[in-house]
C-alpha atoms as a PDB file:
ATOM      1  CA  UNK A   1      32.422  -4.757  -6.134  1.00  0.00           C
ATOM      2  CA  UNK A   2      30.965  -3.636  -9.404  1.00  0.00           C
ATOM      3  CA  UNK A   3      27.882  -1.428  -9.521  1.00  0.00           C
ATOM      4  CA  UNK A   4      25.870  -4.528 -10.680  1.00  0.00           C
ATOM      5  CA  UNK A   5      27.346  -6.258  -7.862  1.00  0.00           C
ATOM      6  CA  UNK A   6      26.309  -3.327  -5.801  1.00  0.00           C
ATOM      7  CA  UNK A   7      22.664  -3.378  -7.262  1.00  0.00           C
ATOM      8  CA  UNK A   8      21.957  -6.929  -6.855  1.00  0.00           C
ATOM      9  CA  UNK A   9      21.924  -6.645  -2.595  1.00  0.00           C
ATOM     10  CA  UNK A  10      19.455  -3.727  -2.986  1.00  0.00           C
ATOM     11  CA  UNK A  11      15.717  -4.951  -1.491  1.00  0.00           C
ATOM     12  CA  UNK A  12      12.872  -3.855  -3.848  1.00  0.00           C
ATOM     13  CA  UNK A  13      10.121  -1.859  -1.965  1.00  0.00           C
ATOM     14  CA  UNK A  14       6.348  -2.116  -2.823  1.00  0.00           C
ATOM     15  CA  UNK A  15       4.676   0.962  -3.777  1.00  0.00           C
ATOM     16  CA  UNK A  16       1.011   2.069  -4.690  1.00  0.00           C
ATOM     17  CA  UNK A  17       0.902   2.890  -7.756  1.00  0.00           C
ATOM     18  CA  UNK A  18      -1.030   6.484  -7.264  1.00  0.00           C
ATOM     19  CA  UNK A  19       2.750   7.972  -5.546  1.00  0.00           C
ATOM     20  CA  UNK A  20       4.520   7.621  -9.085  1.00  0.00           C
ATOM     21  CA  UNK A  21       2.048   9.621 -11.058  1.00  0.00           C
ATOM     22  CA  UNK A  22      -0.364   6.510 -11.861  1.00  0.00           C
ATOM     23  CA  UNK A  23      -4.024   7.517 -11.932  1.00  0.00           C
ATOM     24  CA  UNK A  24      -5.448   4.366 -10.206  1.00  0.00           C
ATOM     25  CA  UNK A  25      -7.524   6.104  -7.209  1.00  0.00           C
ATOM     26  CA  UNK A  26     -10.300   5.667  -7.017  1.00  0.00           C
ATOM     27  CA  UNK A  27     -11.626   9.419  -8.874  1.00  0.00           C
ATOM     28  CA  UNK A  28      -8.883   8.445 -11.377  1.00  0.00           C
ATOM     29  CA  UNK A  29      -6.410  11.108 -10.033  1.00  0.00           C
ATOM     30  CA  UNK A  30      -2.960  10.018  -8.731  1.00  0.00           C
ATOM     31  CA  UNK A  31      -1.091  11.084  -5.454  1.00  0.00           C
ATOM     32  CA  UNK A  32       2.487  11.885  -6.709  1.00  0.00           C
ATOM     33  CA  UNK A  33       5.082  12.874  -4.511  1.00  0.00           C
ATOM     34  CA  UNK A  34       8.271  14.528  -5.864  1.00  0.00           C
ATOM     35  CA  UNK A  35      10.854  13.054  -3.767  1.00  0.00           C
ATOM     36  CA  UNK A  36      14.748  12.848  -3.950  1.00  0.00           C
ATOM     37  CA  UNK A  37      14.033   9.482  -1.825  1.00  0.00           C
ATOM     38  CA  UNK A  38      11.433   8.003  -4.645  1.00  0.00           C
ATOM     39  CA  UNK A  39      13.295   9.075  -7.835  1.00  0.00           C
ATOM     40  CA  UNK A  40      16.769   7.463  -5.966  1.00  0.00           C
ATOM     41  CA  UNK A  41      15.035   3.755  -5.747  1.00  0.00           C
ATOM     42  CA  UNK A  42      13.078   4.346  -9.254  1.00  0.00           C
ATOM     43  CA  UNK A  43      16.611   5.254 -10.957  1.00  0.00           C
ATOM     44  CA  UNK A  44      18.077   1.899  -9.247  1.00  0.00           C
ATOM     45  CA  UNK A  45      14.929   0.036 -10.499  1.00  0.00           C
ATOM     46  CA  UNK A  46      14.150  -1.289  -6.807  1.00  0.00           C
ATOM     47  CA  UNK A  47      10.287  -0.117  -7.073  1.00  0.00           C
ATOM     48  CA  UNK A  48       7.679  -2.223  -7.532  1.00  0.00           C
ATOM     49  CA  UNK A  49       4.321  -0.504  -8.302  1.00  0.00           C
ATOM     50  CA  UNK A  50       0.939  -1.908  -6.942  1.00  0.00           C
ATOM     51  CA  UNK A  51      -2.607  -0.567  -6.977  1.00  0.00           C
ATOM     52  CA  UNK A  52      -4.435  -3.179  -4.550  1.00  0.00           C
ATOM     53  CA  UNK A  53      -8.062  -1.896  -5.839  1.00  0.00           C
ATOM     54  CA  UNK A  54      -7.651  -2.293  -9.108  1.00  0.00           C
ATOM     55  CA  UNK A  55      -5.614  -6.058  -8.637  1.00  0.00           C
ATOM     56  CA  UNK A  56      -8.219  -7.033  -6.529  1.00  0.00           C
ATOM     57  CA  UNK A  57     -10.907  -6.085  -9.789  1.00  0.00           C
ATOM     58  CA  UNK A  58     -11.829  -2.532  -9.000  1.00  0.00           C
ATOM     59  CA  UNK A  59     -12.485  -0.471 -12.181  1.00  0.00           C
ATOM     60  CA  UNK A  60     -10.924   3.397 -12.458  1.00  0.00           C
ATOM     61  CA  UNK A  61     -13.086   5.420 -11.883  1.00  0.00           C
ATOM     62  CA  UNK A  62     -15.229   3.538  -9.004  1.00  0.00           C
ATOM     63  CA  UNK A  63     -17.178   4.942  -6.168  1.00  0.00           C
ATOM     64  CA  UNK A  64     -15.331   5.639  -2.789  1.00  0.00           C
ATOM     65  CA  UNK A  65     -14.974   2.707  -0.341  1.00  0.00           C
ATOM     66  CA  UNK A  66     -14.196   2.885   3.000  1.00  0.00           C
ATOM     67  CA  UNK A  67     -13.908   0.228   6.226  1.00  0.00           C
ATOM     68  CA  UNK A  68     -17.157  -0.199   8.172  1.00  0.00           C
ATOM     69  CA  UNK A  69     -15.319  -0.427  11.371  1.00  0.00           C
ATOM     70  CA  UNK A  70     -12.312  -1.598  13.262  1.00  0.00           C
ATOM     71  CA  UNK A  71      -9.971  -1.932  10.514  1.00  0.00           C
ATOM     72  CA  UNK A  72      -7.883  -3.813   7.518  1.00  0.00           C
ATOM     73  CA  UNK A  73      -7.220  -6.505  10.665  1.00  0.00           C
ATOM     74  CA  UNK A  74     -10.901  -6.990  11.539  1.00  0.00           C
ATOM     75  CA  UNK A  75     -12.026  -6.945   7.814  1.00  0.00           C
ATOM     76  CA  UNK A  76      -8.908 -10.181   7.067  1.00  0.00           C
ATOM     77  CA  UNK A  77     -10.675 -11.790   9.972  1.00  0.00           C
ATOM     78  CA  UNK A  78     -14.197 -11.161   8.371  1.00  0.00           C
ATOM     79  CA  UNK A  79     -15.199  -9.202  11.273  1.00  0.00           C
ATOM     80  CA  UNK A  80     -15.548  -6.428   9.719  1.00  0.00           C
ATOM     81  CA  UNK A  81     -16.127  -5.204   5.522  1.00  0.00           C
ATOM     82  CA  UNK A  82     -15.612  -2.609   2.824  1.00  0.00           C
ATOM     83  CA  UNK A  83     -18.557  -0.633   1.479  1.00  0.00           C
ATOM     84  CA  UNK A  84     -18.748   1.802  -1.184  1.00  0.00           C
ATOM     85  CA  UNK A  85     -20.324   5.084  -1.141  1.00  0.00           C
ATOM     86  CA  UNK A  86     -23.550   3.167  -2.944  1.00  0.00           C
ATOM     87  CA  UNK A  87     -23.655   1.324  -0.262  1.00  0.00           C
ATOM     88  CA  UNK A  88     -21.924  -2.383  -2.342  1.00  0.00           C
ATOM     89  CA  UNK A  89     -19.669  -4.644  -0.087  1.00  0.00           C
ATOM     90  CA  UNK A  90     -16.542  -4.631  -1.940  1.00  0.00           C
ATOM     91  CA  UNK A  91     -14.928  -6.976   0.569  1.00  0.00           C
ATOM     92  CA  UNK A  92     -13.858  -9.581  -1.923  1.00  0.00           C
ATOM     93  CA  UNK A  93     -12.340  -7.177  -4.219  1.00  0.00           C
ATOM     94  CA  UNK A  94     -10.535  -5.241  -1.230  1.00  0.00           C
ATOM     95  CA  UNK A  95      -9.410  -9.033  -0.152  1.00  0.00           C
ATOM     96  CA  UNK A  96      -8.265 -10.283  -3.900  1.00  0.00           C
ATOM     97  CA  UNK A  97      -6.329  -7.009  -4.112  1.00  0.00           C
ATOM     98  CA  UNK A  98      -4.444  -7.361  -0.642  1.00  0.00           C
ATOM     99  CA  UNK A  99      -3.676 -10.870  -1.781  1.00  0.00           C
ATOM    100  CA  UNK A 100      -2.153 -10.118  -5.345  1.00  0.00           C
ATOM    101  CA  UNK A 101      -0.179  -7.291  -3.340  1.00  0.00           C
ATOM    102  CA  UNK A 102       1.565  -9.767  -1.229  1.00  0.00           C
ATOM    103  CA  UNK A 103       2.314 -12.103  -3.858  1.00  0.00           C
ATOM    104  CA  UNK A 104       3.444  -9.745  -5.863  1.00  0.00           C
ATOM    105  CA  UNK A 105       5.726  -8.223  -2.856  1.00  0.00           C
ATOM    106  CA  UNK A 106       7.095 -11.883  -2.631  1.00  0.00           C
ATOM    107  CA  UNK A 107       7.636 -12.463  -6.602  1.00  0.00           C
ATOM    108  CA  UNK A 108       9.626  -9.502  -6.489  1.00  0.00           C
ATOM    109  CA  UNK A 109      11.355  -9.662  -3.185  1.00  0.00           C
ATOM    110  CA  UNK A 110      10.261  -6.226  -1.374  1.00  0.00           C
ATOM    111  CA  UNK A 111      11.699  -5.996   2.228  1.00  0.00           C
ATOM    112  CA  UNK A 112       9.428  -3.143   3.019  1.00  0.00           C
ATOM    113  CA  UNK A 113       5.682  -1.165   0.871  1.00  0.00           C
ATOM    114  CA  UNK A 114       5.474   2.604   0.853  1.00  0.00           C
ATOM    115  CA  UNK A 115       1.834   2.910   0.993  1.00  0.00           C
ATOM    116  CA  UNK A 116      -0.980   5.686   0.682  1.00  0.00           C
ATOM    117  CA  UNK A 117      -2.081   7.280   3.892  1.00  0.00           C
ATOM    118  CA  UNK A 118      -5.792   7.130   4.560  1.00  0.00           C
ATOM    119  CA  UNK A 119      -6.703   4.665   1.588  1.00  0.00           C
ATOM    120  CA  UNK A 120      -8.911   1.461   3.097  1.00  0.00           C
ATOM    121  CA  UNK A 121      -6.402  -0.644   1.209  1.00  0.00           C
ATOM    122  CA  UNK A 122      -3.070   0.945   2.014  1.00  0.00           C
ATOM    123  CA  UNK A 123      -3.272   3.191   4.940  1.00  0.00           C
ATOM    124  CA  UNK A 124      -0.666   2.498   7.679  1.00  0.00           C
ATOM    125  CA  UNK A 125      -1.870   4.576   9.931  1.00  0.00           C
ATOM    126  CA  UNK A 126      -4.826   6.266   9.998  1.00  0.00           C
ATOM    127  CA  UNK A 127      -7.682   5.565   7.170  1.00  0.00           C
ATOM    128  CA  UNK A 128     -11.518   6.977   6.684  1.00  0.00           C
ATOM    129  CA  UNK A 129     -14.157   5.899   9.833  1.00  0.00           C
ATOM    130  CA  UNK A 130     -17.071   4.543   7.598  1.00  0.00           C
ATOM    131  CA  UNK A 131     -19.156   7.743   7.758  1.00  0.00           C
ATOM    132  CA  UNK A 132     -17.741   8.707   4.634  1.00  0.00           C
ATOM    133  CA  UNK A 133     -17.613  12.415   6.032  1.00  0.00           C
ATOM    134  CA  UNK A 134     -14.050  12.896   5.421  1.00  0.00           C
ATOM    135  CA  UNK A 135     -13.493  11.971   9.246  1.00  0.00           C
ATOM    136  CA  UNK A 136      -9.900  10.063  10.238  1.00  0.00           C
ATOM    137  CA  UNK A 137      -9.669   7.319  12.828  1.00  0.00           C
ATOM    138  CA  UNK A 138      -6.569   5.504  13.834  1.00  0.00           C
ATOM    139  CA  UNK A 139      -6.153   2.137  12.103  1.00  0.00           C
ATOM    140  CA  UNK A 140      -4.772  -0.033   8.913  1.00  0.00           C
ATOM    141  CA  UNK A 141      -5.985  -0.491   5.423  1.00  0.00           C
ATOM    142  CA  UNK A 142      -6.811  -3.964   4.587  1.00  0.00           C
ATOM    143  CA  UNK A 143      -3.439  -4.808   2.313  1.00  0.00           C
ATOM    144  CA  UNK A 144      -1.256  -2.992   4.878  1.00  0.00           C
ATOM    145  CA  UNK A 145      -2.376  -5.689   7.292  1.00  0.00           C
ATOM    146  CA  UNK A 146      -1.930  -8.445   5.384  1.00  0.00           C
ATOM    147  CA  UNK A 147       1.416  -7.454   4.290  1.00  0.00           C
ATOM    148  CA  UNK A 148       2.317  -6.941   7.556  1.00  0.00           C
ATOM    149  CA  UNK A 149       0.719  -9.802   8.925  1.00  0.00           C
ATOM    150  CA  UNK A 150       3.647 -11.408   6.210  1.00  0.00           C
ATOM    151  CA  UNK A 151       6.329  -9.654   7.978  1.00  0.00           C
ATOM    152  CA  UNK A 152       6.437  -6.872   5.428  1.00  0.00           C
ATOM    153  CA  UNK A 153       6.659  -3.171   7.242  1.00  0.00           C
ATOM    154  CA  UNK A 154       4.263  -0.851   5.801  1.00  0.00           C
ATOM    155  CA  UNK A 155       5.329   3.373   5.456  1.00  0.00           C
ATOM    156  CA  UNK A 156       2.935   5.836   4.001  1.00  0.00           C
ATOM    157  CA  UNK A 157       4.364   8.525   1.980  1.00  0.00           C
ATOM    158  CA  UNK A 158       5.400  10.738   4.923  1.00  0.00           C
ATOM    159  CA  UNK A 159       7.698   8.612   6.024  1.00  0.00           C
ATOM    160  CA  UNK A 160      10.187   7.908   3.648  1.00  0.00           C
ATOM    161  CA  UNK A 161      13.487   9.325   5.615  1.00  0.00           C
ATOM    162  CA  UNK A 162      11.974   6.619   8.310  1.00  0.00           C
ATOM    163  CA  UNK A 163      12.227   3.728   5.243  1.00  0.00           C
ATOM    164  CA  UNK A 164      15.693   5.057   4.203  1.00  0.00           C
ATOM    165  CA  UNK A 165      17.075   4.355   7.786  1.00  0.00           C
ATOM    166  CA  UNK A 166      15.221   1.063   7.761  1.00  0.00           C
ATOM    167  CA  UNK A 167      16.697   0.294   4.754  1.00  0.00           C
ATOM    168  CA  UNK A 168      19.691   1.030   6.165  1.00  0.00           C
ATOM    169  CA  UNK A 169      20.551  -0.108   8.976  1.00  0.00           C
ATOM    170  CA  UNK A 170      19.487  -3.775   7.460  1.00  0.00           C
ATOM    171  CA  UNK A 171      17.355  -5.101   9.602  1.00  0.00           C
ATOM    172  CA  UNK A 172      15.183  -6.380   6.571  1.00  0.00           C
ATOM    173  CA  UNK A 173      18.093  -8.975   6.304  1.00  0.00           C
ATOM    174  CA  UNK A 174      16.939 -10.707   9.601  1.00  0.00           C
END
């Protein structure tokens, strides 16, 4: 098998954009993480980069958003929105973004998203309450639900020795 050969049965993985330096968040700062795991899959070109806010319309800078309650679930069943600082419903844009993720996650063939933590778009496991005090509560962002509402498993940046062995062991082939 050549190394093209090789290359060609490697899944592509979604990533926000912020983890490789870009400054898409949303104070126009980025979230990079220096890690052996990240600069592997750039240097085999199996990285797609994605900043959900700013597909779904968002300008950089823009005031901070977070979920009113429940989460990305209850916000994709329009139970629940997303509301700036300034008190605007950015729903729609939060929607538009989490759509234009997926589609871009199945353009591009990702088995899997590496996601930031916290974010009301791409938290995976815990994001911002509403209060906009800084305060945590369990829950999903609104594209890491519909991605994995698509069958797409979402990791945040802490967990990408946990994506390596998912990666691994194939089960993205199922």
């Amino acid at each position: 098998m050549t190394n093209t050969e090789e290359h060609d049965e490697l899944p592509n993985i979604l990533i926000s954009a912020c983890l490789l330096g870009n400054p898409v968040r949303y104070d126009g700062t980025d979230l990079f993480i220096d890690h052996p795991l990240i600069k592997k899959w750039l240097d085999q070109d199996r990285l797609i980069a994605v900043c959900p806010e700013v597909e779904g319309g968002m300008p950089v800078p823009r005031a901070p958003a977070e979920i009113q309650t429940g989460d990305g679930k209850l916000v994709l069943s329009g139970k629940s929105c997303v509301v700036d600082v300034e008190g605007e419903d950015v729903t729609n844009s939060f929607i538009r973004g989490a759509l234009k993720s997926l589609k871009m996650a199945l353009d591009n063939d990702c088995v899997a998203a590496i996601l930031t933590e916290h974010s009301p778009s791409c938290g995976s496991n815990r994001i911002y309450d509403g209060s906009f005090t800084k305060t945590k509560r369990d829950g999903v962002g609104v594209t890491t639900s519909m991605l994995e509402q698509n069958h797409i498993p979402v990791f945040n940046q802490e967990q990408l020795e946990d994506l390596q062995v998912y990666l691994e062991s194939g089960d993205w082939q199922d």
